[in-house]
C-alpha atoms as a PDB file:
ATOM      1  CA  UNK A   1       0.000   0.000   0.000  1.00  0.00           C
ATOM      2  CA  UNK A   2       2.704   2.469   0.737  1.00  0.00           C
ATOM      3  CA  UNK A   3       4.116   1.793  -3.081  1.00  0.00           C
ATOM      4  CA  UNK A   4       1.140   2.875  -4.261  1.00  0.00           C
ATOM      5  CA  UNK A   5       0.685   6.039  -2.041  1.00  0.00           C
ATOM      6  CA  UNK A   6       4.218   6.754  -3.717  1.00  0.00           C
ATOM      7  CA  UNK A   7       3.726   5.659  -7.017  1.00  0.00           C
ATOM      8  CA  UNK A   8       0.658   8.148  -6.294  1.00  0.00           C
ATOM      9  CA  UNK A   9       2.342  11.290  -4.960  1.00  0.00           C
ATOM     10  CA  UNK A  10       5.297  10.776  -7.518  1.00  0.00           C
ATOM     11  CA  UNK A  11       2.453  10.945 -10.611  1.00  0.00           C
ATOM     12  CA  UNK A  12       1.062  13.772  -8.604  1.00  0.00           C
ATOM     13  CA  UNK A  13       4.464  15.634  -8.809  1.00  0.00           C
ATOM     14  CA  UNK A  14       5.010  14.924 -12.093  1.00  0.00           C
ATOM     15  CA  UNK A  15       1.536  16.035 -13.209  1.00  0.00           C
ATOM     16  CA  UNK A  16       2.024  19.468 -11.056  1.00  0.00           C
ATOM     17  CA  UNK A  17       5.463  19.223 -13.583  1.00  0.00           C
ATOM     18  CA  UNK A  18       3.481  18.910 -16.690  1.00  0.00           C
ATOM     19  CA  UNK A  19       0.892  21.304 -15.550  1.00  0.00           C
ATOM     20  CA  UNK A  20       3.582  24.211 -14.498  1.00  0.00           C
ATOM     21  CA  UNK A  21       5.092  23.809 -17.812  1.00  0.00           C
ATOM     22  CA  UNK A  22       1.842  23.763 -20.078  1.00  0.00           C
ATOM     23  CA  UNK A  23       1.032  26.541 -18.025  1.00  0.00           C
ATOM     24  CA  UNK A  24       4.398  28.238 -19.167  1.00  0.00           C
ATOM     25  CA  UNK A  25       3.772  27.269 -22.348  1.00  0.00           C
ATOM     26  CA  UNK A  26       0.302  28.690 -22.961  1.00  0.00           C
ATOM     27  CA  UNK A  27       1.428  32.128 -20.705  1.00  0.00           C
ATOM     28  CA  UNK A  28       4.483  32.283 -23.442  1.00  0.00           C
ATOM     29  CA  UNK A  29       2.349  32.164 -26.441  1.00  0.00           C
ATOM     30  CA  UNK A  30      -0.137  34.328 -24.679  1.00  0.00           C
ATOM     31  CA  UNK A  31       2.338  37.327 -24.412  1.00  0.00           C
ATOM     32  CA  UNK A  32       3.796  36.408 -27.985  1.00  0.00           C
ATOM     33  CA  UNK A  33       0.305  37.239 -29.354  1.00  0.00           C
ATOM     34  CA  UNK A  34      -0.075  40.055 -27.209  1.00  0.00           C
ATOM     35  CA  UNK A  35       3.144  41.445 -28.136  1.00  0.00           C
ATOM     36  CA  UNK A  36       2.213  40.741 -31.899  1.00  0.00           C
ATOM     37  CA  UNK A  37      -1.076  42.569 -31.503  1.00  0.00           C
ATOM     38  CA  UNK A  38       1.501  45.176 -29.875  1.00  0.00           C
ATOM     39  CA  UNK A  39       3.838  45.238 -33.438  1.00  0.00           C
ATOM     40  CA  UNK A  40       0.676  45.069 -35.948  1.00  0.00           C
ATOM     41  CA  UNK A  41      -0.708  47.988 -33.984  1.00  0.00           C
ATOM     42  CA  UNK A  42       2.785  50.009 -34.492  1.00  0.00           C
ATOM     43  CA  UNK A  43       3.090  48.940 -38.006  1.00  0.00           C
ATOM     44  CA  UNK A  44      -0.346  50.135 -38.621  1.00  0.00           C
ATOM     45  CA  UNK A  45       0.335  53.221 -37.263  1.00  0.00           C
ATOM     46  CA  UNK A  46       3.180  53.242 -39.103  1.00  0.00           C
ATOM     47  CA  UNK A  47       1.574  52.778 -42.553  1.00  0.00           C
ATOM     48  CA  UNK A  48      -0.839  55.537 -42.039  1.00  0.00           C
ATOM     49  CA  UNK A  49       1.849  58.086 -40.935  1.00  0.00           C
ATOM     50  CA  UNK A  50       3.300  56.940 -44.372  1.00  0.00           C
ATOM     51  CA  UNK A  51       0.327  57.510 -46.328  1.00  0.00           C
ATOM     52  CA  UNK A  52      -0.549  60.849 -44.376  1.00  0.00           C
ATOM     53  CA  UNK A  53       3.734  61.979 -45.148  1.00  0.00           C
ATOM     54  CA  UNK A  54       3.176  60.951 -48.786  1.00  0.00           C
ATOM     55  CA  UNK A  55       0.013  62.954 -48.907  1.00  0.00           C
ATOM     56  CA  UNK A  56       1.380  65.656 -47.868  1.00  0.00           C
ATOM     57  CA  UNK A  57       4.479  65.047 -49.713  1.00  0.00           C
ATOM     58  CA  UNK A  58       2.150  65.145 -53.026  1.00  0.00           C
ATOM     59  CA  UNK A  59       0.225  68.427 -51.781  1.00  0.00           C
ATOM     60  CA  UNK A  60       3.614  69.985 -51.325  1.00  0.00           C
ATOM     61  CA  UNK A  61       4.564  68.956 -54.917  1.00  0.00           C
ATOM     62  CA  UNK A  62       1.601  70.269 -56.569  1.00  0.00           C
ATOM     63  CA  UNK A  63       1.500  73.288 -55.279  1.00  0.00           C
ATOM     64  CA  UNK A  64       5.675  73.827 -55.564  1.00  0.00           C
ATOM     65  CA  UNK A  65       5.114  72.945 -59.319  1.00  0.00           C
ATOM     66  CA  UNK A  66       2.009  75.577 -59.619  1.00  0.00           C
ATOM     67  CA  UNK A  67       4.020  78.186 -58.744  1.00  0.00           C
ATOM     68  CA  UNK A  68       7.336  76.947 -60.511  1.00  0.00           C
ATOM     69  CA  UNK A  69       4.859  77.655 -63.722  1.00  0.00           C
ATOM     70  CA  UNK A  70       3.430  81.128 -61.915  1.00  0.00           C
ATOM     71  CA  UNK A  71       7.276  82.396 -61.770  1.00  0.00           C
ATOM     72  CA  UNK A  72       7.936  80.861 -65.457  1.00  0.00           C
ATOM     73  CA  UNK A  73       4.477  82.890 -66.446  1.00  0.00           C
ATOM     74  CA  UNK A  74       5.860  85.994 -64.682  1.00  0.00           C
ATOM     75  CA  UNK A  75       9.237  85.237 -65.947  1.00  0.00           C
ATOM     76  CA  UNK A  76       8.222  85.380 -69.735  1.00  0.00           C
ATOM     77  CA  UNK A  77       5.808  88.167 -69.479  1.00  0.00           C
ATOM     78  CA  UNK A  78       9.164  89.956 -68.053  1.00  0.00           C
ATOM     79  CA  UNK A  79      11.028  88.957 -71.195  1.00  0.00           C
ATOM     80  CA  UNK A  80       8.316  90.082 -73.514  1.00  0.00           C
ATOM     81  CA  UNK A  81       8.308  93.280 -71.429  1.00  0.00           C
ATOM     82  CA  UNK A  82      11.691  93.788 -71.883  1.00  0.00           C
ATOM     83  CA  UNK A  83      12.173  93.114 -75.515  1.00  0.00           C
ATOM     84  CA  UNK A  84       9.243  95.687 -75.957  1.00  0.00           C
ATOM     85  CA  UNK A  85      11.538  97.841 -74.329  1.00  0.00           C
ATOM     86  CA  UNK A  86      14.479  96.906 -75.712  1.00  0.00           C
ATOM     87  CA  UNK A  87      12.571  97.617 -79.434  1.00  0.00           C
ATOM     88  CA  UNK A  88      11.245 100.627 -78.597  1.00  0.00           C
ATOM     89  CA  UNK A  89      14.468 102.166 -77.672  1.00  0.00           C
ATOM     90  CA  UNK A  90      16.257 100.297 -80.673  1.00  0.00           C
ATOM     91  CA  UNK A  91      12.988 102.242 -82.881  1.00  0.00           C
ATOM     92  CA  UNK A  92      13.481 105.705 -81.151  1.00  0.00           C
ATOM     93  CA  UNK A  93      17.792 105.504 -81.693  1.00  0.00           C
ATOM     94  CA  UNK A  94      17.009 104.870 -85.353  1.00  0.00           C
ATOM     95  CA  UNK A  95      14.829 107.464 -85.743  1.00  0.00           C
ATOM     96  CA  UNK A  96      16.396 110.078 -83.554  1.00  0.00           C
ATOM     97  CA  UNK A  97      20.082 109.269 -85.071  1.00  0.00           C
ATOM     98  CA  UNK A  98      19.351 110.210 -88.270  1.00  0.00           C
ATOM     99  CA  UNK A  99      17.574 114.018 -87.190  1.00  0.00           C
ATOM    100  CA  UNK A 100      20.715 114.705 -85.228  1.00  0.00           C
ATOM    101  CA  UNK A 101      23.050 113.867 -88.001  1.00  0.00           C
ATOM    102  CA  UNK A 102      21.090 116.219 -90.386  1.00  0.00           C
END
């Protein structure tokens, strides 16, 4: 009888054993999924802080390329401006040239 109260209490031990370490085992994989609900949460912020920065990135673009073509507008009207000038002055020394000579 007292082989099988041992033969008992050494299964007992060993299931307490088997227990602590399932127990382990499932409080392991409990924190790896909490910790990968953790990482999927970051990388999702991540992603949208992406998407808002290339947003943004794109606003910026558009408008840096509307007024790239505003100063190119301005730029040309400038030119025209000037070679109006430029003829008119060329027009007037042809003109005025020729009285002073006489």
């Amino acid at each position: 009888m007292a082989d099988n109260i041992d033969t008992v209490s050494a299964q007992i031990v060993d299931l307490e054993k088997l227990m602590t370490q399932r127990f382990d085992s499932v409080e392991k994989r409990l924190d790896g999924l909490e910790s990968q609900e953790v990482h999927e949460s970051d990388i999702k912020h991540v992603n949208r802080r992406i998407d808002d920065l290339k947003a943004s990135a794109d606003s910026d673009h558009a408008d840096l390329k509307a007024s790239v073509d505003d100063i190119k507008g301005m730029m040309w009207k400038a030119v025209g401006a000037t070679g109006t000038i430029v003829g008119l002055i060329v027009g007037l020394l042809e003109w005025a040239i020729p009285l002073i000579m006489h």
